[in-house]
Protein backbone atom coordinates (compact mmCIF):
# COMPACT_ATOMS: atom_id res chain seq x y z
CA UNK A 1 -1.40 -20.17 49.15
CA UNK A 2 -4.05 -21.71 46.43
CA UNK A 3 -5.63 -17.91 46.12
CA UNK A 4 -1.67 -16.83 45.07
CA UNK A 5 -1.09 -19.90 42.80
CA UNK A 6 -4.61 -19.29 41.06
CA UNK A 7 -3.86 -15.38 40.58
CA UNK A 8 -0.59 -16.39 39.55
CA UNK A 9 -1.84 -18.39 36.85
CA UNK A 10 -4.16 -16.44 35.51
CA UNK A 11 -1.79 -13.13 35.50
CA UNK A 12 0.73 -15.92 33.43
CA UNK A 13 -2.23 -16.63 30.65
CA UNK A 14 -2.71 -12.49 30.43
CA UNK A 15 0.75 -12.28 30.21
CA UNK A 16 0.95 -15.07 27.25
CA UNK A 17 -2.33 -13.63 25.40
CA UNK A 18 -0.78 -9.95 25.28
CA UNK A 19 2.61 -11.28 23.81
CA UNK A 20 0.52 -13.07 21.50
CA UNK A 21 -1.63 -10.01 20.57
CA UNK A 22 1.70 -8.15 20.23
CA UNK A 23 3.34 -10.36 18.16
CA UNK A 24 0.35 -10.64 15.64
CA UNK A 25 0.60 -6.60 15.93
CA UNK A 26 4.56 -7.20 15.03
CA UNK A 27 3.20 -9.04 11.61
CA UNK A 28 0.31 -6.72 10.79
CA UNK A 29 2.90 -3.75 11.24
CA UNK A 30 5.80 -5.63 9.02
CA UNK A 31 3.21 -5.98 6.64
CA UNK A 32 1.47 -2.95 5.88
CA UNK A 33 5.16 -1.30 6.10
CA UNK A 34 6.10 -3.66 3.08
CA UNK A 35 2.61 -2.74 1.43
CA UNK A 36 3.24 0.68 1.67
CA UNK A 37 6.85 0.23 0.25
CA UNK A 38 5.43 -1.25 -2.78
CA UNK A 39 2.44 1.61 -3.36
CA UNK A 40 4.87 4.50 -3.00
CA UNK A 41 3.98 6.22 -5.96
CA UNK A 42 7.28 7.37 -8.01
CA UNK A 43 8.17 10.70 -8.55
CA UNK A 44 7.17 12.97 -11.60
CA UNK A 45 9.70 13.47 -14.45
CA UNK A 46 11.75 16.87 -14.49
CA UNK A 47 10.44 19.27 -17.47
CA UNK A 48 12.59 19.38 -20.62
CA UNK A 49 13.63 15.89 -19.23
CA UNK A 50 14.72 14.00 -22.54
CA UNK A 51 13.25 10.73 -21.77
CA UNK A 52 12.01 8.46 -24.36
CA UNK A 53 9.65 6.96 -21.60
CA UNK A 54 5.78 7.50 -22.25
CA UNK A 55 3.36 8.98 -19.77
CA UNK A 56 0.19 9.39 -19.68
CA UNK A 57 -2.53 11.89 -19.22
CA UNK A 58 -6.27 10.45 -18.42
CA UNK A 59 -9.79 12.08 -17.59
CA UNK A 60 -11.72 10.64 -15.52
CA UNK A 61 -15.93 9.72 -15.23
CA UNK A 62 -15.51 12.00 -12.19
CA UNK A 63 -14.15 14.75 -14.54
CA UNK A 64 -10.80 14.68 -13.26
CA UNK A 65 -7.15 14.67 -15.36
CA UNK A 66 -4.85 12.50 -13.82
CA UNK A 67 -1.18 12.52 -14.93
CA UNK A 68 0.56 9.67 -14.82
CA UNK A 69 4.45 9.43 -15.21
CA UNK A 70 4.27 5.43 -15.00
CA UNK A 71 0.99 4.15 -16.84
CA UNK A 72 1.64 0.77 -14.93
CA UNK A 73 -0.47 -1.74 -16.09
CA UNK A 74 -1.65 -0.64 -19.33
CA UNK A 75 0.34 -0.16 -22.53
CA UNK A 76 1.10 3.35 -23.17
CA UNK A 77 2.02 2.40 -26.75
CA UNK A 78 -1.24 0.93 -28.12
CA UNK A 79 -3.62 3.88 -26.47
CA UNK A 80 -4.86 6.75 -28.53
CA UNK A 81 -6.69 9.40 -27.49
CA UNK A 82 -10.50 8.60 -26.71
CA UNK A 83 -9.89 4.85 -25.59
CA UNK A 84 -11.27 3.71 -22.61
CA UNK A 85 -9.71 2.52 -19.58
CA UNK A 86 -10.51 1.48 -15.77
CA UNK A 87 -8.83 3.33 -13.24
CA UNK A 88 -9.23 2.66 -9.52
């Protein structure tokens, strides 16, 4: 009888670690789902598109042009061409 009482205990603290574990797995999920909802990157602008909106075209260290049809951060109305600015 004490060997089945002791195996049933410690099956019950398995048991209560793994839904722990899961539930922490639950956050982390909930989480990076939200993350990723707020990094999805929007969608180009149609051509001919009469939009008054600025975008903006950059060159990279790495020699690489990157459009960019929301310059985010940085104000597309006080850049002219040649200025520098940090990309990630």
């Amino acid at each position: 009888m004490r060997l089945i009482d002791n195996e049933y205990r410690v099956l019950r603290e398995e048991n209560n670690r793994l839904k722990h574990n899961h539930r922490s797995m639950e956050e982390r999920v909930a989480e990076n789902k939200e993350k990723i909802k707020l990094n999805n990157q929007l969608s180009y602008q149609e051509a001919g598109s009469k939009s008054t909106k600025k975008c903006v075209v950059l060159k990279t260290s790495t020699r690489q042009t990157v459009f960019l049809p929301v310059p985010g951060l940085v104000d597309a109305e006080t850049l002219k061409p040649g200025d520098l600015v940090g990309v990630n």
